[in-house]
C-alpha atoms as a PDB file:
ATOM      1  CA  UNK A   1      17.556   9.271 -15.596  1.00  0.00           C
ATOM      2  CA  UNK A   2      15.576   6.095 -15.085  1.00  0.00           C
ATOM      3  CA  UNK A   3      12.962   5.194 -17.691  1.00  0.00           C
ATOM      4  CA  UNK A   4       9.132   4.937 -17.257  1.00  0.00           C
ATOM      5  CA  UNK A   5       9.144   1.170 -17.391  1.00  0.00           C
ATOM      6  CA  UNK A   6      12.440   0.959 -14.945  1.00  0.00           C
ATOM      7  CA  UNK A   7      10.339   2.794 -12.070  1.00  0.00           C
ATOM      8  CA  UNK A   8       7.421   0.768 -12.701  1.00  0.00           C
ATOM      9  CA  UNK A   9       9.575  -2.301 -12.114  1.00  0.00           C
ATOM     10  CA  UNK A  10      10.928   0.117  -9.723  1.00  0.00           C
ATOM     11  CA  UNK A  11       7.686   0.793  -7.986  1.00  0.00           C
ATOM     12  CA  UNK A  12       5.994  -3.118  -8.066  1.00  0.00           C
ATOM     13  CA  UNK A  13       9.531  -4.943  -6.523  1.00  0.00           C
ATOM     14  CA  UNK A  14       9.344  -2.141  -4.089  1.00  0.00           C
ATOM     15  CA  UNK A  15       5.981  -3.375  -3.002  1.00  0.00           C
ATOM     16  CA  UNK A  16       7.405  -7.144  -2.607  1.00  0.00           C
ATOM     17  CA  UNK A  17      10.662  -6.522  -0.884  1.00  0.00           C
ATOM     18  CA  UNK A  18       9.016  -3.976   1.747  1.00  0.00           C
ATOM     19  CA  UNK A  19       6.413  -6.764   2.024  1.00  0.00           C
ATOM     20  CA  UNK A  20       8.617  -9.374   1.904  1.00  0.00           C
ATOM     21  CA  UNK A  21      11.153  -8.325   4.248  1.00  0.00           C
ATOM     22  CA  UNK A  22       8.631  -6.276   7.150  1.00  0.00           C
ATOM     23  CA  UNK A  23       6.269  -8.878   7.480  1.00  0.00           C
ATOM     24  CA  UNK A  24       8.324 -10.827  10.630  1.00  0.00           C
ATOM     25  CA  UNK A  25       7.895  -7.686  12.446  1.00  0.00           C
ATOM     26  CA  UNK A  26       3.995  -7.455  12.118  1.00  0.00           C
ATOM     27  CA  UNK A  27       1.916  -7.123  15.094  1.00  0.00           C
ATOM     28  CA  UNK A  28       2.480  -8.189  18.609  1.00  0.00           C
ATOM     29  CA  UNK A  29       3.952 -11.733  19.519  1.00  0.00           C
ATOM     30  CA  UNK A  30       1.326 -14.112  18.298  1.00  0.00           C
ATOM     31  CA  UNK A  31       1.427 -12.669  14.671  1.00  0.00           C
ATOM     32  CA  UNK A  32       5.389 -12.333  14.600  1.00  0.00           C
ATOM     33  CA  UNK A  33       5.351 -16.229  16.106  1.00  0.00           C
ATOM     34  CA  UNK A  34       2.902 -17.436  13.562  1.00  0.00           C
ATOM     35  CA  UNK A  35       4.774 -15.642  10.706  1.00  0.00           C
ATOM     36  CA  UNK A  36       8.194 -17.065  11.904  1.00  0.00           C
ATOM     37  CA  UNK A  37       6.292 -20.777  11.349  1.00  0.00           C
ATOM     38  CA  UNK A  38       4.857 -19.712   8.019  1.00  0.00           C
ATOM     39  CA  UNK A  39       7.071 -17.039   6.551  1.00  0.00           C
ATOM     40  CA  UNK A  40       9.615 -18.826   4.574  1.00  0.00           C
ATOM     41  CA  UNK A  41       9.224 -21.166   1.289  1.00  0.00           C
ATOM     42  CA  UNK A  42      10.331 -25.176   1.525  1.00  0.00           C
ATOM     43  CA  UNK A  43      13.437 -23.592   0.018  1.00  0.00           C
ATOM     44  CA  UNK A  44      13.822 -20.612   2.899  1.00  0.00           C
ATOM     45  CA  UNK A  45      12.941 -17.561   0.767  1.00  0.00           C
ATOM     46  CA  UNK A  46      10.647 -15.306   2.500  1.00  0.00           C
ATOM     47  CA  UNK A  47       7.103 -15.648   1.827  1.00  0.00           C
ATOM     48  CA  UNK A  48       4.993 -12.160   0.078  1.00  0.00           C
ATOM     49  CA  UNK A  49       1.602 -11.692   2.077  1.00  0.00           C
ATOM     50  CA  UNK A  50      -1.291 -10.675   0.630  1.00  0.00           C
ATOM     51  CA  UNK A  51      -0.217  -7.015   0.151  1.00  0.00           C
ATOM     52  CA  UNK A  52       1.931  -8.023  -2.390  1.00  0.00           C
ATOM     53  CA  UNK A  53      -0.343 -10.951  -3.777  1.00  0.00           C
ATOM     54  CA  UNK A  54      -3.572  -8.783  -4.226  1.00  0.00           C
ATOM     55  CA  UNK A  55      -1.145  -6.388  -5.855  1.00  0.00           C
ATOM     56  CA  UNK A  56      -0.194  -9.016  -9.013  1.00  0.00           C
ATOM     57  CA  UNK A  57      -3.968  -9.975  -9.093  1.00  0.00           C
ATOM     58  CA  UNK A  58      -4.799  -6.128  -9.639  1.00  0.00           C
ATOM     59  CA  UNK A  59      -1.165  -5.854 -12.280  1.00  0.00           C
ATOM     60  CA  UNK A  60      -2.517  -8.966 -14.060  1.00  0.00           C
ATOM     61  CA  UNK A  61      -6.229  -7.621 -14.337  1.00  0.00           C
ATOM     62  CA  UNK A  62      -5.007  -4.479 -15.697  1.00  0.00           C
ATOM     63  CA  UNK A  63      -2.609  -5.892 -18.125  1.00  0.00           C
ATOM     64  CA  UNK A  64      -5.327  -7.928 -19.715  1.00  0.00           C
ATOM     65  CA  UNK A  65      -8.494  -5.788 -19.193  1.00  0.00           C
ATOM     66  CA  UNK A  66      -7.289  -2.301 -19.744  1.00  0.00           C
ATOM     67  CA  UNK A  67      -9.575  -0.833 -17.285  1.00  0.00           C
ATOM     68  CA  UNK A  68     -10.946  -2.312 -13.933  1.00  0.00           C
ATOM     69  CA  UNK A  69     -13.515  -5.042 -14.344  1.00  0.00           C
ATOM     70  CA  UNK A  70     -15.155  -4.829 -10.728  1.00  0.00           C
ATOM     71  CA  UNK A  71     -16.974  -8.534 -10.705  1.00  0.00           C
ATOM     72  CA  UNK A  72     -13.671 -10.418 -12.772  1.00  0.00           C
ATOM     73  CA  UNK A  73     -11.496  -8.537 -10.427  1.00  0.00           C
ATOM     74  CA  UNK A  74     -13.520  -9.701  -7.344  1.00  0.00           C
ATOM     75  CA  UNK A  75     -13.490 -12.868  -8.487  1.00  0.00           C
ATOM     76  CA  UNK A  76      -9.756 -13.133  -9.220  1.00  0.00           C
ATOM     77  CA  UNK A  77      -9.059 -11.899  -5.813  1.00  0.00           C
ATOM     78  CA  UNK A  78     -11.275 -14.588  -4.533  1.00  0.00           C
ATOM     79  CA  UNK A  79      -9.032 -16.852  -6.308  1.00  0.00           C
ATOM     80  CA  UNK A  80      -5.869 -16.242  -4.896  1.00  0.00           C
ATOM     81  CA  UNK A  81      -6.733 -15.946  -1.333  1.00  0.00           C
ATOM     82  CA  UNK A  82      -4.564 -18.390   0.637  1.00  0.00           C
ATOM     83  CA  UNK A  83      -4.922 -17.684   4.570  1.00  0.00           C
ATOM     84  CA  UNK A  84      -1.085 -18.527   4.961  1.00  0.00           C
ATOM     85  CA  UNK A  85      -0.674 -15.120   3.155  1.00  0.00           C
ATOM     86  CA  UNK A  86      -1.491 -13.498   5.905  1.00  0.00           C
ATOM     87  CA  UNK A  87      -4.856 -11.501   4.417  1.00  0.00           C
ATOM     88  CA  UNK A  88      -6.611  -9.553   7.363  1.00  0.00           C
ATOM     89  CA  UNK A  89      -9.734 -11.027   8.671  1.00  0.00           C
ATOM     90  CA  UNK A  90     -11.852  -8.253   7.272  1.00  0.00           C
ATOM     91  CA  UNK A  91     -10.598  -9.163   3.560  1.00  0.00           C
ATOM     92  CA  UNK A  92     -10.061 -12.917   4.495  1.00  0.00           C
ATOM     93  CA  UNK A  93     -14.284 -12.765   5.132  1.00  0.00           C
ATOM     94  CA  UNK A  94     -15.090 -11.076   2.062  1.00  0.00           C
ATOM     95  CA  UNK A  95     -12.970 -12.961   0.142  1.00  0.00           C
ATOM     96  CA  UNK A  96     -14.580 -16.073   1.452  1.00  0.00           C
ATOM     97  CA  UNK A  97     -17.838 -15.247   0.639  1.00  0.00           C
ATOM     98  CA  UNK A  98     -17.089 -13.895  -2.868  1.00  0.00           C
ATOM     99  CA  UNK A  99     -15.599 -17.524  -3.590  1.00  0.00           C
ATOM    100  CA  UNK A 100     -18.370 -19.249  -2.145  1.00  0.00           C
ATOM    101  CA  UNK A 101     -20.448 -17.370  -4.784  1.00  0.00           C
ATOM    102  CA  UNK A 102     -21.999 -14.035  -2.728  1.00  0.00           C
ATOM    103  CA  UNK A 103     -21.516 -11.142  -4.689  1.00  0.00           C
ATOM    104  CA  UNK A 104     -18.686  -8.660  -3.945  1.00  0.00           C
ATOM    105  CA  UNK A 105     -21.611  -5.806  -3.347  1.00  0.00           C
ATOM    106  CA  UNK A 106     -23.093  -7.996  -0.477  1.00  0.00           C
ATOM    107  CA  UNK A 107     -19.614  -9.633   1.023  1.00  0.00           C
ATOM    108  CA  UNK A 108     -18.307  -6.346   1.303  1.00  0.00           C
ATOM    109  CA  UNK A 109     -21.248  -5.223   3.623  1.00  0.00           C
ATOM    110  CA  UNK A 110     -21.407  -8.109   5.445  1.00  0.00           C
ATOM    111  CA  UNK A 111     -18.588  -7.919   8.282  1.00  0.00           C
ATOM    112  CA  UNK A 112     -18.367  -4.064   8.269  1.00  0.00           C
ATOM    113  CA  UNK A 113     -21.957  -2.426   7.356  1.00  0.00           C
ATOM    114  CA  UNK A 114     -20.536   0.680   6.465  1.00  0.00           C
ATOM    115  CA  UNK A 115     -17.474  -0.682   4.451  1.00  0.00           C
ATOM    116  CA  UNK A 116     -13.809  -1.605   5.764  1.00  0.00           C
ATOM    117  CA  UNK A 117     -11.773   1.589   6.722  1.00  0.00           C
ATOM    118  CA  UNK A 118      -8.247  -0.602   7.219  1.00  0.00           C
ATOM    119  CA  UNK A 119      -5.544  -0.050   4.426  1.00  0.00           C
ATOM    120  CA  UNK A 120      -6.071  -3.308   2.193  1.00  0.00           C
ATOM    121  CA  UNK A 121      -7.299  -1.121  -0.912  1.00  0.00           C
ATOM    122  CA  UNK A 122      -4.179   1.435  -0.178  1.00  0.00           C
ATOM    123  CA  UNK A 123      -1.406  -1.414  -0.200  1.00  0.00           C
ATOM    124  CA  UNK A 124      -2.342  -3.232  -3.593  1.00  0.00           C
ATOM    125  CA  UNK A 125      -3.528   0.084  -4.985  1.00  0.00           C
ATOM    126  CA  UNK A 126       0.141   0.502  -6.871  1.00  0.00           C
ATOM    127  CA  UNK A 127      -0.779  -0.678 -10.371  1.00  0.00           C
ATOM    128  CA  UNK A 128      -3.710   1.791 -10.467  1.00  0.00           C
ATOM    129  CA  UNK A 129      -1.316   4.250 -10.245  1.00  0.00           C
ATOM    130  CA  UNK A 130       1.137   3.236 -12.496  1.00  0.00           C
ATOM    131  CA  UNK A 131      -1.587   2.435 -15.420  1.00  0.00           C
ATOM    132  CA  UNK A 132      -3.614   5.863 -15.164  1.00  0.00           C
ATOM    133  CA  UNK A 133      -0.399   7.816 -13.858  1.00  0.00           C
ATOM    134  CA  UNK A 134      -1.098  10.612 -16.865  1.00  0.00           C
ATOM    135  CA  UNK A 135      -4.860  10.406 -16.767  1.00  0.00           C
ATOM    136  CA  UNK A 136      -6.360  12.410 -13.413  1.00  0.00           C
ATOM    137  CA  UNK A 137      -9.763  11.837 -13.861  1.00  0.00           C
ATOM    138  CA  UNK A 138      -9.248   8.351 -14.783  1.00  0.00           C
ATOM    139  CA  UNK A 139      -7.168   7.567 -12.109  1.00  0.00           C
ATOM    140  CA  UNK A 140      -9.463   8.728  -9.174  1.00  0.00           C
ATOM    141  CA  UNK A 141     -12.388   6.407 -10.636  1.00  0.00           C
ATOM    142  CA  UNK A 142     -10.103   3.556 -11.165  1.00  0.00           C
ATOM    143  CA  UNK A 143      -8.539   3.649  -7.931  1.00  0.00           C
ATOM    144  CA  UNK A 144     -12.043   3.938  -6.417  1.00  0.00           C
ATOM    145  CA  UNK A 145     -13.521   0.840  -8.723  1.00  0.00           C
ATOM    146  CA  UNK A 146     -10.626  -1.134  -7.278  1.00  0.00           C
ATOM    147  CA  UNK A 147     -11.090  -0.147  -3.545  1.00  0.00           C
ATOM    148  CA  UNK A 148     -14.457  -0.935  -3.278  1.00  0.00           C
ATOM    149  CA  UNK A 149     -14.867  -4.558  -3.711  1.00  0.00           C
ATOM    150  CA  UNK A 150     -13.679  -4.665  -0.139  1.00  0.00           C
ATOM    151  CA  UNK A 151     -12.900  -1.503   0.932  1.00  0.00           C
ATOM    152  CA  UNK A 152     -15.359   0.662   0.803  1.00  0.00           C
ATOM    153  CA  UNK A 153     -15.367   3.158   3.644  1.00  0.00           C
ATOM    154  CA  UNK A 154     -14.572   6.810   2.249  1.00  0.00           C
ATOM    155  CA  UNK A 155     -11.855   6.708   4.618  1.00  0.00           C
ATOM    156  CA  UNK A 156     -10.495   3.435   3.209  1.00  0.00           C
ATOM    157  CA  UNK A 157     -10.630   4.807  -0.310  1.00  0.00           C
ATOM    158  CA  UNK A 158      -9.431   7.900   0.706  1.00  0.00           C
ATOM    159  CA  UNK A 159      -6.047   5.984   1.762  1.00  0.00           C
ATOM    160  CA  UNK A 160      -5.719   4.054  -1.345  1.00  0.00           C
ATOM    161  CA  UNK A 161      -6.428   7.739  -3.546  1.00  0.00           C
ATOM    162  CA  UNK A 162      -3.530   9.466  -1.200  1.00  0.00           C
ATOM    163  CA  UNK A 163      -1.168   6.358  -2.268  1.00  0.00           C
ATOM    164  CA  UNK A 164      -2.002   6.124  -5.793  1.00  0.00           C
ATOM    165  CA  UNK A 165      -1.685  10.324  -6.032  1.00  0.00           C
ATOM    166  CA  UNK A 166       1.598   9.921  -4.382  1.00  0.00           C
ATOM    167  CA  UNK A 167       3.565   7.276  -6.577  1.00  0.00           C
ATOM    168  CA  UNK A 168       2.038   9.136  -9.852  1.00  0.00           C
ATOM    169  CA  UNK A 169       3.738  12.148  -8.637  1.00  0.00           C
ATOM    170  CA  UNK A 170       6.765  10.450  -8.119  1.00  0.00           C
ATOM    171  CA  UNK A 171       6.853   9.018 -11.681  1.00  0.00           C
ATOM    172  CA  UNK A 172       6.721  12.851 -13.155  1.00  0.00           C
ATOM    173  CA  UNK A 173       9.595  14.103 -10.415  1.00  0.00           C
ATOM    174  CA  UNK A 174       7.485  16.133  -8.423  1.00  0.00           C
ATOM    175  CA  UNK A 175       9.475  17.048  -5.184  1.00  0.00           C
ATOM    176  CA  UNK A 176       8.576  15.982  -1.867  1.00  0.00           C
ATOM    177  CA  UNK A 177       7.306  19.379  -0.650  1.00  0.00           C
ATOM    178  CA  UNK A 178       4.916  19.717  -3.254  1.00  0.00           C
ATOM    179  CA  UNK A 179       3.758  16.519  -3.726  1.00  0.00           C
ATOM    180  CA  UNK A 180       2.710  16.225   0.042  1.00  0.00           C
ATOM    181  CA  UNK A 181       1.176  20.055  -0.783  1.00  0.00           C
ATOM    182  CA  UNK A 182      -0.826  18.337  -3.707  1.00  0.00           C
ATOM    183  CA  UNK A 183      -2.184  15.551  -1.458  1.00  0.00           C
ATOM    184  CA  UNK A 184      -3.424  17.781   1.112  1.00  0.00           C
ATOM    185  CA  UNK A 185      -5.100  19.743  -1.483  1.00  0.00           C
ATOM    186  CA  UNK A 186      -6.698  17.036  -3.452  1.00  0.00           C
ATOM    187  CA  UNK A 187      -7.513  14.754   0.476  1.00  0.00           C
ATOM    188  CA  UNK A 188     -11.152  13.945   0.143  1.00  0.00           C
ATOM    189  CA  UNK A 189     -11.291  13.237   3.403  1.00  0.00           C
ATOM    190  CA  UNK A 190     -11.640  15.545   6.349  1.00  0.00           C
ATOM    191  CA  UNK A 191      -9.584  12.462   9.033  1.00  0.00           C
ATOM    192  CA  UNK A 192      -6.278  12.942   6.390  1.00  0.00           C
ATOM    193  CA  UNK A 193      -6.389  16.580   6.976  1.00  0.00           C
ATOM    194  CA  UNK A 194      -4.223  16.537  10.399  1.00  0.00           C
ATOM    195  CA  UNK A 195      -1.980  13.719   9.607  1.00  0.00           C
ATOM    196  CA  UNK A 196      -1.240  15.184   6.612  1.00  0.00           C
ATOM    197  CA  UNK A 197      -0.236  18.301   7.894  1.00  0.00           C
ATOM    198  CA  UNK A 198       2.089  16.305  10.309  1.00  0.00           C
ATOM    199  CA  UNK A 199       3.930  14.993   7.080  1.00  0.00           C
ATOM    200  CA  UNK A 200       4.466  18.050   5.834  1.00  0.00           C
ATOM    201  CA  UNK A 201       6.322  19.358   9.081  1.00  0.00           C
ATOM    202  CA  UNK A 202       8.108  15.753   9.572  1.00  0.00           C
ATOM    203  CA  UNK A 203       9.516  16.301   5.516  1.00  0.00           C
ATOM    204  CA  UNK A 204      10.307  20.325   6.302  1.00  0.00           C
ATOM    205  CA  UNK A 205      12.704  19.260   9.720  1.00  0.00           C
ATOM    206  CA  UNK A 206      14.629  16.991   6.723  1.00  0.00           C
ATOM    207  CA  UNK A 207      15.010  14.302   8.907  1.00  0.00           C
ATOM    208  CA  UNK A 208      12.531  10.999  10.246  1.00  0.00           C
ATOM    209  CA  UNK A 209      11.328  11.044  13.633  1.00  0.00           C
ATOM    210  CA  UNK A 210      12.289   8.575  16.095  1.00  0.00           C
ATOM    211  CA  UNK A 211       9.729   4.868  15.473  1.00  0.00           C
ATOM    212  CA  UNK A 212       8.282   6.066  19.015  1.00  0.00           C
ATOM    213  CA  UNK A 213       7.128   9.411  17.520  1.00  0.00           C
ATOM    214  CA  UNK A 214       6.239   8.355  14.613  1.00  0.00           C
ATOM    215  CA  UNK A 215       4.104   5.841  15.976  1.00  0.00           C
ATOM    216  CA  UNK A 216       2.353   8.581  18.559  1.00  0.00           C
ATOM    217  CA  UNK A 217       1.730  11.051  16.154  1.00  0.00           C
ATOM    218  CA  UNK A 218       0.720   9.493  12.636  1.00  0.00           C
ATOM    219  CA  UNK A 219       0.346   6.136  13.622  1.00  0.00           C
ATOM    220  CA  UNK A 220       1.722   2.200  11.836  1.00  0.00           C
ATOM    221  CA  UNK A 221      -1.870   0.720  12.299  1.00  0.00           C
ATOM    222  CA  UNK A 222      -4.205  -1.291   9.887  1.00  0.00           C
ATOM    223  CA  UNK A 223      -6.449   1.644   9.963  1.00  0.00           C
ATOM    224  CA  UNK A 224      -5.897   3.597   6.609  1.00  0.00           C
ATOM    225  CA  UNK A 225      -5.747   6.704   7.813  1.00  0.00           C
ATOM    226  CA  UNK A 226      -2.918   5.522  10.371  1.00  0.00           C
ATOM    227  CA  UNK A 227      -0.641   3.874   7.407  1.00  0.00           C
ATOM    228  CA  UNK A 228      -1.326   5.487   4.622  1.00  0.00           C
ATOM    229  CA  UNK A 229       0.419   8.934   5.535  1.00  0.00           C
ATOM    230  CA  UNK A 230       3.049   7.274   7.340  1.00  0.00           C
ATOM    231  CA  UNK A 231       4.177   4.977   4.654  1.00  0.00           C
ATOM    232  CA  UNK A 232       4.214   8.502   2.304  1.00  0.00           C
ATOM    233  CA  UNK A 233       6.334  10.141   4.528  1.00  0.00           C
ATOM    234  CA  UNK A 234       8.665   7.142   4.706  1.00  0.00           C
ATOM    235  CA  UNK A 235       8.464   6.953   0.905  1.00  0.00           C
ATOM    236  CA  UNK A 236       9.111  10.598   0.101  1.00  0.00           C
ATOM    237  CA  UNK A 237      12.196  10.856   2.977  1.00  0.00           C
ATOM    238  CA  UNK A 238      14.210   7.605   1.831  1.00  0.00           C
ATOM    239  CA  UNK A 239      13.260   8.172  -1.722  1.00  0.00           C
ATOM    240  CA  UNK A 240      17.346   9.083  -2.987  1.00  0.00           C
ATOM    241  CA  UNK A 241      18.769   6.610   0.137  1.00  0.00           C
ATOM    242  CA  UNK A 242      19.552   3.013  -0.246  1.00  0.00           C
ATOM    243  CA  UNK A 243      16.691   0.749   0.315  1.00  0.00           C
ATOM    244  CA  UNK A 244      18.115  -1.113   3.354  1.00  0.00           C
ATOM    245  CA  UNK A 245      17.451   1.815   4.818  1.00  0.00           C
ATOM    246  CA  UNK A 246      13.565   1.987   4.710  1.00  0.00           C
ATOM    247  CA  UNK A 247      13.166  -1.591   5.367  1.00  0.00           C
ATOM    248  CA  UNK A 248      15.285  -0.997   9.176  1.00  0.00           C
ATOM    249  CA  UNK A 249      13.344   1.882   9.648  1.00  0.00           C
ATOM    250  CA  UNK A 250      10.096   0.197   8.588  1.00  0.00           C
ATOM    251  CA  UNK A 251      10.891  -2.806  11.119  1.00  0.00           C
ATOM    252  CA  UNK A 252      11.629  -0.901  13.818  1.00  0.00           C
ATOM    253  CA  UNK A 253       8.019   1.083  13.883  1.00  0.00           C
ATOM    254  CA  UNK A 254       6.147  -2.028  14.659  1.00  0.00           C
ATOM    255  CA  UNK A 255       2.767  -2.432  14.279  1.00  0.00           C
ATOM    256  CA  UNK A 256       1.589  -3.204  10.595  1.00  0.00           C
ATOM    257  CA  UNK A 257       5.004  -3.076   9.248  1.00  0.00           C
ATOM    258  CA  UNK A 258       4.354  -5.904   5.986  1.00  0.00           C
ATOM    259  CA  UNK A 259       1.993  -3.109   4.587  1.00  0.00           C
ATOM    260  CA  UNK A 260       3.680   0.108   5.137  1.00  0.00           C
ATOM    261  CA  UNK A 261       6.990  -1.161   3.866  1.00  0.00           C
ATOM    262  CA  UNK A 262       4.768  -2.036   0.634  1.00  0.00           C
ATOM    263  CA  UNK A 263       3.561   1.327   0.669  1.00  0.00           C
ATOM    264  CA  UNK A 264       6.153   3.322   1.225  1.00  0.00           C
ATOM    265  CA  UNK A 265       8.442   0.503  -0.684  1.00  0.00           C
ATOM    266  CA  UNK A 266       6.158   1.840  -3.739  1.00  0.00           C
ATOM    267  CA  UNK A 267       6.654   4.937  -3.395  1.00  0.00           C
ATOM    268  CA  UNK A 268      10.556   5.202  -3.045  1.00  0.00           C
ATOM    269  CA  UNK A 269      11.104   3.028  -6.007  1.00  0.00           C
ATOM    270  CA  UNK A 270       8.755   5.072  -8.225  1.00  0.00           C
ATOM    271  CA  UNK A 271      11.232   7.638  -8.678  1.00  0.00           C
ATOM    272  CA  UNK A 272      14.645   6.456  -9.249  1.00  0.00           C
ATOM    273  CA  UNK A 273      15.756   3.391 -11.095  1.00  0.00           C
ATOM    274  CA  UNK A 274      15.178   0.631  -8.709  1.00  0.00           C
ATOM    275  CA  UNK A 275      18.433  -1.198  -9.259  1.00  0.00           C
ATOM    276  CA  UNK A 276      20.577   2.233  -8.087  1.00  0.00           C
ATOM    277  CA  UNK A 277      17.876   2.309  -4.827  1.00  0.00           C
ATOM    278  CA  UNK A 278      19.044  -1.000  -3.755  1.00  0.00           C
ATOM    279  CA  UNK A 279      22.852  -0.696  -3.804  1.00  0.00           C
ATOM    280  CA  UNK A 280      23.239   3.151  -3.552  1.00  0.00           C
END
């Protein structure tokens, strides 16, 4: 039985590989053109996006601070954006404007009045997770403290809370069934309700759907609400399989493959020992 600090290794190289190794398949031709140009080191190792980078700002924050700092944690996003990480254009803005000086409060409104609703609080949300995993109430404000900077649509946050829920049930060996009944329980949004549900029937038939279906009937968009359940279900399906596995089955969904294979990359290595995932 893996340790607590082997499936938090478990859960953060998870994020990086699924990053990592999805990201050429990202969008339609431009992106996957542009990432073949910019997706590999001077020595040819693939390239993290921001998923994963945004995700060691958060770790690092949380290490040192021991609880989220909103305006230090806006700021040290700032200063790590790089736009050859590949950060959307929503976060790309706000991240702009926070390192020019504008507070996070005010970036955040500024391209999308009523608050981002795509999945960039969901996919670095991990550490949240894996700092409050024993602490409920804790972890619901945290995760929210930490979404908002740029995220802060209900549905956006809503995402990043059914992530975060998910890989702290996985740490304490709650089984698929029930930890997709927990989520639907604890959704705090009325869009997760439906997609949810889908999960549960996908996880009760014991088997993926085809990328196709998948992609019809819970979506591999940007939108939260289109990833977030989808990267779950990968997560909770592939969790005892080797980890190969999710990233061809990732790759072959399309669409915003870099971030689900984080997500559901976090998810899958939260509850075995990450070394067995990869080779067994």
């Amino acid at each position: 039985m893996p340790d607590m600090l082997d499936r938090f290794q478990g859960c953060l190289l998870g994020i990086a590989l699924g990053d990592a190794f999805c990201a050429d398949r990202e969008g339609g031709p431009l992106e996957r053109l542009l990432w073949r140009l910019i997706g590999r080191t001077r020595q040819g190792l693939r390239r993290w996006t921001d998923d994963t980078q945004m995700t060691i700002d958060l770790a690092v924050h949380l290490a040192r601070e021991g609880r989220i700092d909103q305006d230090r944690l806006a700021a040290e996003f700032a200063a790590s954006y790089r736009w050859s990480r590949g950060y959307g254009p929503g976060s790309a803005a706000v991240l702009k404007q926070i390192k020019s000086g504008v507070s996070w409060k005010k970036a955040a409104a500024a391209k999308y009045p009523s608050g981002s609703f795509g999945n960039g609080a969901a996919m670095r949300i991990a550490p949240v997770a894996l700092f409050f995993h024993d602490q409920q109430d804790s972890l619901a404000t945290a995760v929210c403290q930490a979404s908002v900077i740029t995220h802060s649509n209900p549905a956006a946050i809503a995402g990043a809370q059914l992530v975060a829920q998910a890989i702290a049930h996985s740490l304490h060996g709650i089984s698929p069934q029930e930890t997709v009944r927990l989520l639907l329980a604890g959704c705090t949004d009325s869009s997760y309700a439906l997609p949810m549900q889908n999960v549960l029937k996908f996880q009760e038939a014991a088997h993926l759907p085809e990328p196709d279906v998948l992609r019809r009937v819970l979506g591999t968009g940007s939108a939260a609400v289109m990833s977030c359940p989808t990267a779950v279900l990968i997560g909770l399906h592939l969790r005892k399989r080797p980890f190969a596995e999710l990233l061809t089955y990732v790759r072959r969904c399309k669409g915003d493959t870099d971030t689900v294979g984080a997500m559901a990359g976090a998810r899958i290595m939260a509850s075995v020992s990450f070394l067995s995932s990869l080779f067994v």
